[in-house]
Protein backbone atom coordinates (compact mmCIF):
# COMPACT_ATOMS: atom_id res chain seq x y z
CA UNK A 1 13.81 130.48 -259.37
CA UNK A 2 17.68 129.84 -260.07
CA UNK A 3 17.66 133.88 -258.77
CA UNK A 4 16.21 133.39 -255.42
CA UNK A 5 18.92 130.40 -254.73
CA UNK A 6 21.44 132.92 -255.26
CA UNK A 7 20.02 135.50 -253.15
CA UNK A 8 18.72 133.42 -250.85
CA UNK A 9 22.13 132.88 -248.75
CA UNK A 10 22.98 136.31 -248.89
CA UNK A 11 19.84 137.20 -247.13
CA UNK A 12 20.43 134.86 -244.29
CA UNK A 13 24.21 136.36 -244.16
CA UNK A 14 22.72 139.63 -243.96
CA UNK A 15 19.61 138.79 -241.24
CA UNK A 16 22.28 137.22 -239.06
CA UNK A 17 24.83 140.04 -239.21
CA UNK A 18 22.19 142.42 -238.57
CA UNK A 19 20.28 140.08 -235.21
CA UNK A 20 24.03 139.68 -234.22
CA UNK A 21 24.76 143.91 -234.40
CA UNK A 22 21.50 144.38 -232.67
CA UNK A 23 22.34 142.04 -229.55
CA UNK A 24 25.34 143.47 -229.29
CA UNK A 25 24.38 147.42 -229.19
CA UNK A 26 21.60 146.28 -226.62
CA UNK A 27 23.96 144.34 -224.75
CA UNK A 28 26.25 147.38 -224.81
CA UNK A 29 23.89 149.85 -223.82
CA UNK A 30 24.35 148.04 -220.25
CA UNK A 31 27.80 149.23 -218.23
CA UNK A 32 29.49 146.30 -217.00
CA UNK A 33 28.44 145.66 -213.51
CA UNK A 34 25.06 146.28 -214.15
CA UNK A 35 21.86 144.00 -215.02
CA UNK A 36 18.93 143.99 -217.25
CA UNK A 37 15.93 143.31 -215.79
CA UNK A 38 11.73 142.70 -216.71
CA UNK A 39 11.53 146.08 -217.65
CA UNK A 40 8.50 145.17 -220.56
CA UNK A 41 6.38 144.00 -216.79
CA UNK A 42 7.64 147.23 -215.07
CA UNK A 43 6.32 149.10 -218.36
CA UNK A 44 3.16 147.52 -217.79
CA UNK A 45 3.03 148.54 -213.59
CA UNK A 46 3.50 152.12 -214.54
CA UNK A 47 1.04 152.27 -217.60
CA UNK A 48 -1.65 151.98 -214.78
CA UNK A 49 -0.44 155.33 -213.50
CA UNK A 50 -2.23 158.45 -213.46
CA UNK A 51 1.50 159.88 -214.23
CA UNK A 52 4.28 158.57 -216.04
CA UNK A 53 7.59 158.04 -213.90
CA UNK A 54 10.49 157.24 -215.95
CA UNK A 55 11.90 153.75 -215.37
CA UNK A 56 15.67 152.90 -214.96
CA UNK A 57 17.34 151.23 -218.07
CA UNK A 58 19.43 149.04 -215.80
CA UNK A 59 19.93 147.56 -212.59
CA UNK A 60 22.66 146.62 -209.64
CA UNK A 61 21.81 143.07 -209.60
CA UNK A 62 20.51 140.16 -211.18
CA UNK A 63 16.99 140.40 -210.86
CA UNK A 64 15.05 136.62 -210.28
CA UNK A 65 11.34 138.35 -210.54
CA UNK A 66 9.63 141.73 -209.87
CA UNK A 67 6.78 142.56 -208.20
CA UNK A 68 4.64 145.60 -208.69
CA UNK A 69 2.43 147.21 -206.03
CA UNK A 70 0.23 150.36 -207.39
CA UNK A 71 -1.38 152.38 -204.14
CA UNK A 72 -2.52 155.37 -202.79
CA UNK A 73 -0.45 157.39 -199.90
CA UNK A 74 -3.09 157.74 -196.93
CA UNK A 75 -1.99 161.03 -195.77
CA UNK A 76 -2.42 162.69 -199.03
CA UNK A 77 -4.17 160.31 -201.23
CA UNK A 78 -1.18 160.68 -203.77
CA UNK A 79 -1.42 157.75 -206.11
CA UNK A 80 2.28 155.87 -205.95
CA UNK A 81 3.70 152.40 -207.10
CA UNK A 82 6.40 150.48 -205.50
CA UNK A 83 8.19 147.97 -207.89
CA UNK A 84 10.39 145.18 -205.65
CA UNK A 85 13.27 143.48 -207.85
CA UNK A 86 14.18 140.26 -205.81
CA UNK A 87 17.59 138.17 -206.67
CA UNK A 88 17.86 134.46 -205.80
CA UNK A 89 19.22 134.89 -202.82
CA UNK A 90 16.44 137.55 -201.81
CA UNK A 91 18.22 140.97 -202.12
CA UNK A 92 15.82 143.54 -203.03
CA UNK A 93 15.72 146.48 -205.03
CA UNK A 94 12.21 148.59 -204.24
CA UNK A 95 11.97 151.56 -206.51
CA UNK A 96 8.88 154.22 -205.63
CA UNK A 97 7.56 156.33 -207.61
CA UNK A 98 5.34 158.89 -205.23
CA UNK A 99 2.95 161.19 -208.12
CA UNK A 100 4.06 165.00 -206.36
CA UNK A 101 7.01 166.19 -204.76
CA UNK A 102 6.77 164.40 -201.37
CA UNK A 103 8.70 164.60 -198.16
CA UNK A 104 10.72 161.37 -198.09
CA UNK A 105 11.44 162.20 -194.41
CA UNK A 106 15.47 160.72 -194.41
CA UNK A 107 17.03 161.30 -191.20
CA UNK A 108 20.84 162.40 -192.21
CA UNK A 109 21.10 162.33 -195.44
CA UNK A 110 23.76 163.37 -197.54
CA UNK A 111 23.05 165.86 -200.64
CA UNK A 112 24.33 163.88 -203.75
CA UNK A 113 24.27 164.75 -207.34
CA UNK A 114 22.67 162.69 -209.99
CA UNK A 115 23.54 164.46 -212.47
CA UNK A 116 24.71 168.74 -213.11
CA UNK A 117 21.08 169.85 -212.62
CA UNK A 118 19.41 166.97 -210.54
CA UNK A 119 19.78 166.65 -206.50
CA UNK A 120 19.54 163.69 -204.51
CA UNK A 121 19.65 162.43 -200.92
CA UNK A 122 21.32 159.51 -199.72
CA UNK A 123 20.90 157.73 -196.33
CA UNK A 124 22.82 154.12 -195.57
CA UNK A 125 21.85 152.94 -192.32
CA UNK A 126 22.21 149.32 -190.87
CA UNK A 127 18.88 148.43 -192.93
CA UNK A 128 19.14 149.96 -196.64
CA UNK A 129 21.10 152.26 -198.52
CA UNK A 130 18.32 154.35 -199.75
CA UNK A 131 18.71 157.38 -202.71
CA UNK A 132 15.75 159.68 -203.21
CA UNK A 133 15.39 162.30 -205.83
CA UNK A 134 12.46 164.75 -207.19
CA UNK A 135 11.75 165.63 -210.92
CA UNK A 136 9.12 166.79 -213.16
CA UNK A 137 6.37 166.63 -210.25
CA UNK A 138 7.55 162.93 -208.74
CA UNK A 139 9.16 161.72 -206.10
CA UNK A 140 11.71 158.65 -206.79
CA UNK A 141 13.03 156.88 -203.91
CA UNK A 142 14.77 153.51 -204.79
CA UNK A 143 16.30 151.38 -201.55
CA UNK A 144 18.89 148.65 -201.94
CA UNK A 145 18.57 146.05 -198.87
CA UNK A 146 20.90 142.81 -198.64
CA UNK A 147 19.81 139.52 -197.45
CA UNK A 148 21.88 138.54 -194.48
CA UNK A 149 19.86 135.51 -193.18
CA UNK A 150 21.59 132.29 -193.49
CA UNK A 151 24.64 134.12 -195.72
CA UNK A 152 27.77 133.49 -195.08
CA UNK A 153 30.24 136.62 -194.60
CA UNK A 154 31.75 135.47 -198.10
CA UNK A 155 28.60 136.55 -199.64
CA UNK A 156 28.19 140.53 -200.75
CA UNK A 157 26.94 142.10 -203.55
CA UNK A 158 28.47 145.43 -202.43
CA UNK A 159 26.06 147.88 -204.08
CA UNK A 160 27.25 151.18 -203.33
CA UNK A 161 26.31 155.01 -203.59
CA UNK A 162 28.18 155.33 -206.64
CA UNK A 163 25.72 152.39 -208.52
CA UNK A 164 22.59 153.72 -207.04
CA UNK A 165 23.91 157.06 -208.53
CA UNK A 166 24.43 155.70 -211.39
CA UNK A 167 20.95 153.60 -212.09
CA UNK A 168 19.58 156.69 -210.56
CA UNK A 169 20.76 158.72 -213.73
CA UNK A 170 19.63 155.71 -216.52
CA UNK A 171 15.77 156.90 -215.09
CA UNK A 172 16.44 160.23 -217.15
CA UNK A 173 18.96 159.47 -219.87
């Protein structure tokens, strides 16, 4: 017994150290700037897929709740699922995941680059900045709109091209 008294505070030392390393490397894993968000209930949305769309490790805002919408397209009866990320002052993220490589129909876009081998188009109108991008047999299209009812001009979360880009490449790191 007198053993287990002596190892006994080296085993907490030890489970702290390693709870402590682990927050930290997930907490790392996240570039500053960027959020975590209810990934374990966007897991869930795209379990119910037919196809399995990679998700985004991160986020360009705080995220208050998600909400998951799993459909099929009329035209082609291509199964999809939207996935809204709201903050508290009702910014929204919607990310789309479209199963086949679908027309996403953006008037002017520009031709960005994800990453060396993956394409994108990017639109920013007066609405949404929206980034859409095709791989493995989906279409992603994720659209950043700001709240600007009842905000004052003080008030701007200033996502940009450059952090869509960049959440756009966590989908397939």
């Amino acid at each position: 017994m007198r053993q287990f008294y002596f190892f006994l505070p080296r085993i907490m030392l030890y489970t702290t150290l390693l709870l402590f390393l682990t927050a930290c490397q997930q907490s790392s894993s996240i570039p500053e700037g960027f959020y975590d968000y209810q990934k374990e209930k966007a897991e869930n949305a795209a379990a119910e897929l037919s196809f399995s769309p990679n998700l985004p490790e991160y986020v360009p805002m705080e995220v208050a709740f998600l909400v998951s919408d799993r459909y099929y397209l009329n035209d082609s009866e291509k199964e999809a699922l939207d996935i809204s990320l709201y903050t508290q002052e009702n910014d929204l993220l919607s990310i789309q995941f479209i199963q086949g490589n679908i027309e996403t129909g953006l008037i002017d876009a520009e031709t960005v680059m994800i990453d060396e081998q993956l394409e994108g188009e990017y639109v920013d109108n007066s609405f949404a900045k929206i980034l859409s991008w095709k791989k493995d047999g989906i279409t992603y299209k994720m659209s950043y709109r700001e709240n600007t009812l009842g905000t004052t001009q003080e008030k701007n979360n200033n996502v940009s091209k450059q952090d869509l880009v960049q959440v756009a490449r966590s989908f397939h790191s």
